[in-house]
C-alpha atoms as a PDB file:
ATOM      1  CA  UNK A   1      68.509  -2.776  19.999  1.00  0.00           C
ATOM      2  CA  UNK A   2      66.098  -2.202  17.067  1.00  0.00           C
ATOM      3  CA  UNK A   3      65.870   0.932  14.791  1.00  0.00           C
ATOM      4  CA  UNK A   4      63.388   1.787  12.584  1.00  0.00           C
ATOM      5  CA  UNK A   5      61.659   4.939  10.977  1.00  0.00           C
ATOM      6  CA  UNK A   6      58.754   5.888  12.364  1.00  0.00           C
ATOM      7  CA  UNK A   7      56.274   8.652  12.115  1.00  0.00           C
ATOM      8  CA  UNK A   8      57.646  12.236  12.186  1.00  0.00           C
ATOM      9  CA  UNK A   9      57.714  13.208  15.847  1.00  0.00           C
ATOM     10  CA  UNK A  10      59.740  12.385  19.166  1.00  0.00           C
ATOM     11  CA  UNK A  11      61.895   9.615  19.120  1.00  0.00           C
ATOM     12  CA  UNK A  12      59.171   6.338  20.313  1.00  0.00           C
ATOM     13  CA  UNK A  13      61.302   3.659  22.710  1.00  0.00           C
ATOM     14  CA  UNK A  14      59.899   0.073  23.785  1.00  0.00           C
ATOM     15  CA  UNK A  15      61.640  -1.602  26.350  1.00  0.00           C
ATOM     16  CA  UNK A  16      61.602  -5.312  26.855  1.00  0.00           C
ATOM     17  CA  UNK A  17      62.970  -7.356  29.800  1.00  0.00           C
ATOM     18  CA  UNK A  18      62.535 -11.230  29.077  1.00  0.00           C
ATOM     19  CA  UNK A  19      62.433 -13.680  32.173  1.00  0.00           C
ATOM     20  CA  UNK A  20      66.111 -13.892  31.396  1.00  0.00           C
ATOM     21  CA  UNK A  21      66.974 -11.160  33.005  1.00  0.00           C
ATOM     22  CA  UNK A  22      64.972 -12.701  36.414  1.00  0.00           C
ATOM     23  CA  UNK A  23      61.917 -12.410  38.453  1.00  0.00           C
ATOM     24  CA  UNK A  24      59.166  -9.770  37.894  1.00  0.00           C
ATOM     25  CA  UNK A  25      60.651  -7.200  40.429  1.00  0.00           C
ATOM     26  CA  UNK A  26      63.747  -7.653  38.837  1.00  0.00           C
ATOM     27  CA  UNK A  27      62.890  -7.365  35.309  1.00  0.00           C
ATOM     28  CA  UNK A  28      60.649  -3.874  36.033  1.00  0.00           C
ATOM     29  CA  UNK A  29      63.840  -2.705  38.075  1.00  0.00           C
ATOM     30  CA  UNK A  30      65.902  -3.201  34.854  1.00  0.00           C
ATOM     31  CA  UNK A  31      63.457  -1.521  32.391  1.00  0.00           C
ATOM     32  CA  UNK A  32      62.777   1.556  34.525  1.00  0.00           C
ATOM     33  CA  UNK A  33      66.916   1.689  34.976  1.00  0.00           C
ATOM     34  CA  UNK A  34      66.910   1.723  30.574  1.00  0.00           C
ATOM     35  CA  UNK A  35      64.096   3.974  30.446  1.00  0.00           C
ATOM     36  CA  UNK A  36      66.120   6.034  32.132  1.00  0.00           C
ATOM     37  CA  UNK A  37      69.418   5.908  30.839  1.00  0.00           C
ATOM     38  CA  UNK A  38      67.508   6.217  27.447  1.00  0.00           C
ATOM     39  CA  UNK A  39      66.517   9.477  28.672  1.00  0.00           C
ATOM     40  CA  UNK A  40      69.778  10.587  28.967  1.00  0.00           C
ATOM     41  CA  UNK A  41      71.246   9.228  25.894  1.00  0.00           C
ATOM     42  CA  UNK A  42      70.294  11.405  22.656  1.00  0.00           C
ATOM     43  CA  UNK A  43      67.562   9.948  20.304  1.00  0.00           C
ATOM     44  CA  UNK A  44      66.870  11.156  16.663  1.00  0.00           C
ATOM     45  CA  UNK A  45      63.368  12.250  16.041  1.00  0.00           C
ATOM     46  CA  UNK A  46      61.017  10.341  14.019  1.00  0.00           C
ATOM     47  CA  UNK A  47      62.885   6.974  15.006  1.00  0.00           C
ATOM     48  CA  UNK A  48      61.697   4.196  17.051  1.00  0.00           C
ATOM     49  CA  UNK A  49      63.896   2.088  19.127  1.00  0.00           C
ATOM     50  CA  UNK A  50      63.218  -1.640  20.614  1.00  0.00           C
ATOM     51  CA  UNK A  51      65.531  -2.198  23.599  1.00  0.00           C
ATOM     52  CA  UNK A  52      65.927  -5.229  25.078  1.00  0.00           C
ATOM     53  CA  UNK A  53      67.102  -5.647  28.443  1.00  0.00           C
ATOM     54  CA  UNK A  54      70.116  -7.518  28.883  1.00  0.00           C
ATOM     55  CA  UNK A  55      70.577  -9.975  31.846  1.00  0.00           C
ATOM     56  CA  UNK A  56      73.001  -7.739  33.820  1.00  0.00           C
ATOM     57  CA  UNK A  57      70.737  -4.937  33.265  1.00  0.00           C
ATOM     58  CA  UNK A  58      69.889  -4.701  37.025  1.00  0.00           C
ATOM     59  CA  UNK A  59      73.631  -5.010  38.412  1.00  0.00           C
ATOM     60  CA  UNK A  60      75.314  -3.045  35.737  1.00  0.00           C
ATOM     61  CA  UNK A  61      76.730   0.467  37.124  1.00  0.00           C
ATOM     62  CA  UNK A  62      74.536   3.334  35.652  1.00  0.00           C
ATOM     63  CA  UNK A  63      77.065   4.755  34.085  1.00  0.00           C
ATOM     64  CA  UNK A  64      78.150   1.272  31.681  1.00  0.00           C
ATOM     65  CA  UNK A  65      74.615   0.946  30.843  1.00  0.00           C
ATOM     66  CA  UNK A  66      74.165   4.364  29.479  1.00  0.00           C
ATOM     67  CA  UNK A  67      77.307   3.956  27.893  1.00  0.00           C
ATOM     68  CA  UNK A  68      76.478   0.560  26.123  1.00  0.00           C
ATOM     69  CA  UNK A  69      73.074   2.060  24.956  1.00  0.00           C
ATOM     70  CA  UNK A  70      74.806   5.252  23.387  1.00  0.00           C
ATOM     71  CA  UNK A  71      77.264   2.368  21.448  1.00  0.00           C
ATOM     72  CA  UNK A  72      74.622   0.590  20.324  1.00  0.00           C
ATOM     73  CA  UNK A  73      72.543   3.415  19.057  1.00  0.00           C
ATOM     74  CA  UNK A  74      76.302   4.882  16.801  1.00  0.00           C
ATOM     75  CA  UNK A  75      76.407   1.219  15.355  1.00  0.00           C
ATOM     76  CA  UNK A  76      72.962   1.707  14.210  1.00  0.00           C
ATOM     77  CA  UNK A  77      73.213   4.737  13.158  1.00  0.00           C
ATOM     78  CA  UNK A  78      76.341   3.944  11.219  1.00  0.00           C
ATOM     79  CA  UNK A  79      74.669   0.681   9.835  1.00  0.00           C
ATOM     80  CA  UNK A  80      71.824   2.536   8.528  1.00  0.00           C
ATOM     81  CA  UNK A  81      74.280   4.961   6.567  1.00  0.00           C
ATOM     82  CA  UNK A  82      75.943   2.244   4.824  1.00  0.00           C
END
């Protein structure tokens, strides 16, 4: 995940699946799945956020995934602090 300021607002979010994570219907399947666990996760206004899919994206439970995006969000939040 990438983190940077953006313009003052709501929180912007890119997703990007890479033919990693598999063929076309697979790769939209795991982007709509972060879009929206990202909606359930909570974002800081004025940022904007790069995810990129990761292979297991698709297959992961729900639950892990939102999890793993809420961790990676607190380490850059805590990296940014530093």
């Amino acid at each position: 995940m990438i983190r940077s300021p953006a313009e003052t607002g709501p929180p912007q979010v890119g997703i990007v699946a890479s033919r990693r994570v598999g063929s076309a219907v697979r790769r939209n399947r795991a982007k709509r799945r972060l879009r929206e666990a990202m909606m359930r996760v909570e974002l800081e206004p004025g940022t904007a956020y790069v995810v990129v899919a990761p292979a297991g994206a698709v297959t992961m439970e729900f639950d892990e995934l939102t999890r793993r995006l809420r961790e990676a969000i607190d380490r850059g939040e805590q990296e940014e602090h530093r």
